[in-house]
Protein backbone atom coordinates (compact mmCIF):
# COMPACT_ATOMS: atom_id res chain seq x y z
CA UNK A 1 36.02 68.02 41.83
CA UNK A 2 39.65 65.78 42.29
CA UNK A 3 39.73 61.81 41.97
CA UNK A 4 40.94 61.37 45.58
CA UNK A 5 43.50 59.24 46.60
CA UNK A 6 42.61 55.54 48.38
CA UNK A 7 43.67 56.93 51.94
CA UNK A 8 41.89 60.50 51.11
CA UNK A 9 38.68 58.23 50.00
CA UNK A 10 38.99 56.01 53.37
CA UNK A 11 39.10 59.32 55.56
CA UNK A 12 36.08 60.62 53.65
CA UNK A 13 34.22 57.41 54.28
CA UNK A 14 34.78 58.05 58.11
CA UNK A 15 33.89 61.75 57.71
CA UNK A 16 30.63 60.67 55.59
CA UNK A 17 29.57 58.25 58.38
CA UNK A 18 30.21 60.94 61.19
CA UNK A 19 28.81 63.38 59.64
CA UNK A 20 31.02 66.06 61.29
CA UNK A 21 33.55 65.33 64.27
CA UNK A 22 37.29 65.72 65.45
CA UNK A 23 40.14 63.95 63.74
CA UNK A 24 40.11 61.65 66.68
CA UNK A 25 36.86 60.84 66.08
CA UNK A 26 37.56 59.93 62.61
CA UNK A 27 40.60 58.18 63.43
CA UNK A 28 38.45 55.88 65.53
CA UNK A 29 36.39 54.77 62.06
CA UNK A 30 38.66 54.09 59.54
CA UNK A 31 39.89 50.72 59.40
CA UNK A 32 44.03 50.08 59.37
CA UNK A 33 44.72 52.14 62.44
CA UNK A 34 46.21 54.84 60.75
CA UNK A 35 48.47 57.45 63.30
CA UNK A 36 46.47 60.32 64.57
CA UNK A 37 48.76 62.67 62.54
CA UNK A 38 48.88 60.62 59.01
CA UNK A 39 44.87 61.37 59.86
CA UNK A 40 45.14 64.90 60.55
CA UNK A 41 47.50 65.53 57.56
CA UNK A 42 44.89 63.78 54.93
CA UNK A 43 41.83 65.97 56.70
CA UNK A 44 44.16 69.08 56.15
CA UNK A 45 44.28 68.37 52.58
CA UNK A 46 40.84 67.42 52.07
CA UNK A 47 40.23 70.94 53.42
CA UNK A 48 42.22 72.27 50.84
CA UNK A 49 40.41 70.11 47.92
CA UNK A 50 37.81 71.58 49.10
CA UNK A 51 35.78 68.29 50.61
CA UNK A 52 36.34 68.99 54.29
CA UNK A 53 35.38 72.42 55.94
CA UNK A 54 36.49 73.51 59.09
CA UNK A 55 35.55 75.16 62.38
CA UNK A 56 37.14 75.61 65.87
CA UNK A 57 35.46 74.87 68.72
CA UNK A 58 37.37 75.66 72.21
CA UNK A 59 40.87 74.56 71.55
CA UNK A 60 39.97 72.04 68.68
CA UNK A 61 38.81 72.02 65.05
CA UNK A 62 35.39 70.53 64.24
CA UNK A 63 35.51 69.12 60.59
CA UNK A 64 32.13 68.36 58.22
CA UNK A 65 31.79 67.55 54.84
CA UNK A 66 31.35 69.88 51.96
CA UNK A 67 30.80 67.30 49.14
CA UNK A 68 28.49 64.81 50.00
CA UNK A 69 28.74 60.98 49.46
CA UNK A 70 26.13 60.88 46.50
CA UNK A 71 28.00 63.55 44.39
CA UNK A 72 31.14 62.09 45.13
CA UNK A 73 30.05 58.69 44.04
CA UNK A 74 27.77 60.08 41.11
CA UNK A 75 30.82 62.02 39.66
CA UNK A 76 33.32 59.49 39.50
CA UNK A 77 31.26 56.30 39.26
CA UNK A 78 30.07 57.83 35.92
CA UNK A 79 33.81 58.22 35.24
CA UNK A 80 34.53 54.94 35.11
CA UNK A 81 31.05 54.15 33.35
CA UNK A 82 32.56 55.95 30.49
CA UNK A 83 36.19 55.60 30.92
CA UNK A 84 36.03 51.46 30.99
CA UNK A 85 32.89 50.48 30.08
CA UNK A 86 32.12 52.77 27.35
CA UNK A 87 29.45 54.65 28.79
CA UNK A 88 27.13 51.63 28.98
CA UNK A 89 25.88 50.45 32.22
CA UNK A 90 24.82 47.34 30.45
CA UNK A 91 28.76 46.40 29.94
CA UNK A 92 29.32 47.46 33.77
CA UNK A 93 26.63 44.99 35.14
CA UNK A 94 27.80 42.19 32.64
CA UNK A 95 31.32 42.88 33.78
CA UNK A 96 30.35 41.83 37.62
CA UNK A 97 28.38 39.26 36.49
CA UNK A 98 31.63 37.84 34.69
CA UNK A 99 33.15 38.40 37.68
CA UNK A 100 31.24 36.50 39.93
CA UNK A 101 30.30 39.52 41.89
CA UNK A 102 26.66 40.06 41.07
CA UNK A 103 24.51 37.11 41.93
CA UNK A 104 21.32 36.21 39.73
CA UNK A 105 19.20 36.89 42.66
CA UNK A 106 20.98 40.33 43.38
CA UNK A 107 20.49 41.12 39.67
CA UNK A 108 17.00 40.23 40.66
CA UNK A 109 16.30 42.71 43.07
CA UNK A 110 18.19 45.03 41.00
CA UNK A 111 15.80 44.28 38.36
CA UNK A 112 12.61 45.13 41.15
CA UNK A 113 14.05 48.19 41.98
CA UNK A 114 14.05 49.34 37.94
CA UNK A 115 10.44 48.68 37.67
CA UNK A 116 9.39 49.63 40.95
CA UNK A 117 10.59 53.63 39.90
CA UNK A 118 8.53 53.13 36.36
């Protein structure tokens, strides 16, 4: 599976959420207000990657997604896991915590939700 690009990553987000649709339905998701053909272009080559399938229906192409969101996001979230944080999830929560991004009550709930699946 490729590390898609930030524009290849927004259209999939769009796709993901439809679930399948036309470029101009995806076009009418992601955020920016990208042209319909910079759209089209970045669906063609997720087709090619391999994310995107395609079939026609009457005189246009219906898209839907071959990789899903969860093995998207488990493949390269585990990536960076290992790549920055050096494999320890530990370092990757204490990192947002640094950062001011994880709040002691969200670490909270996060917390819950570890116990709750023992």
């Amino acid at each position: 599976m490729e590390k898609l690009t930030a524009q290849e990553e927004e259209t999939m987000l769009a796709v993901w959420r439809t679930g399948e649709g036309t470029v101009k339905a995806f076009v009418q998701l992601i955020n920016g207000n990208l042209p319909y053909t910079t759209v089209a272009s970045t669906i063609k080559n997720l087709e090619k990657k391999g994310y995107l399938q395609s079939q026609m229906v009457g005189n246009t192409y219906l898209y839907k997604p071959v990789v899903s969101e969860e093995e998207y996001k488990n493949k390269f979230m585990g990536n960076v896991v290992k790549d920055y944080f050096d494999n320890s999830y530990k370092a990757l929560v204490s990192f947002f915590v640094d950062q001011k991004k994880l709040s002691a009550k969200e670490l909270k709930e996060v917390i819950r939700m570890i116990e709750k699946e023992k």
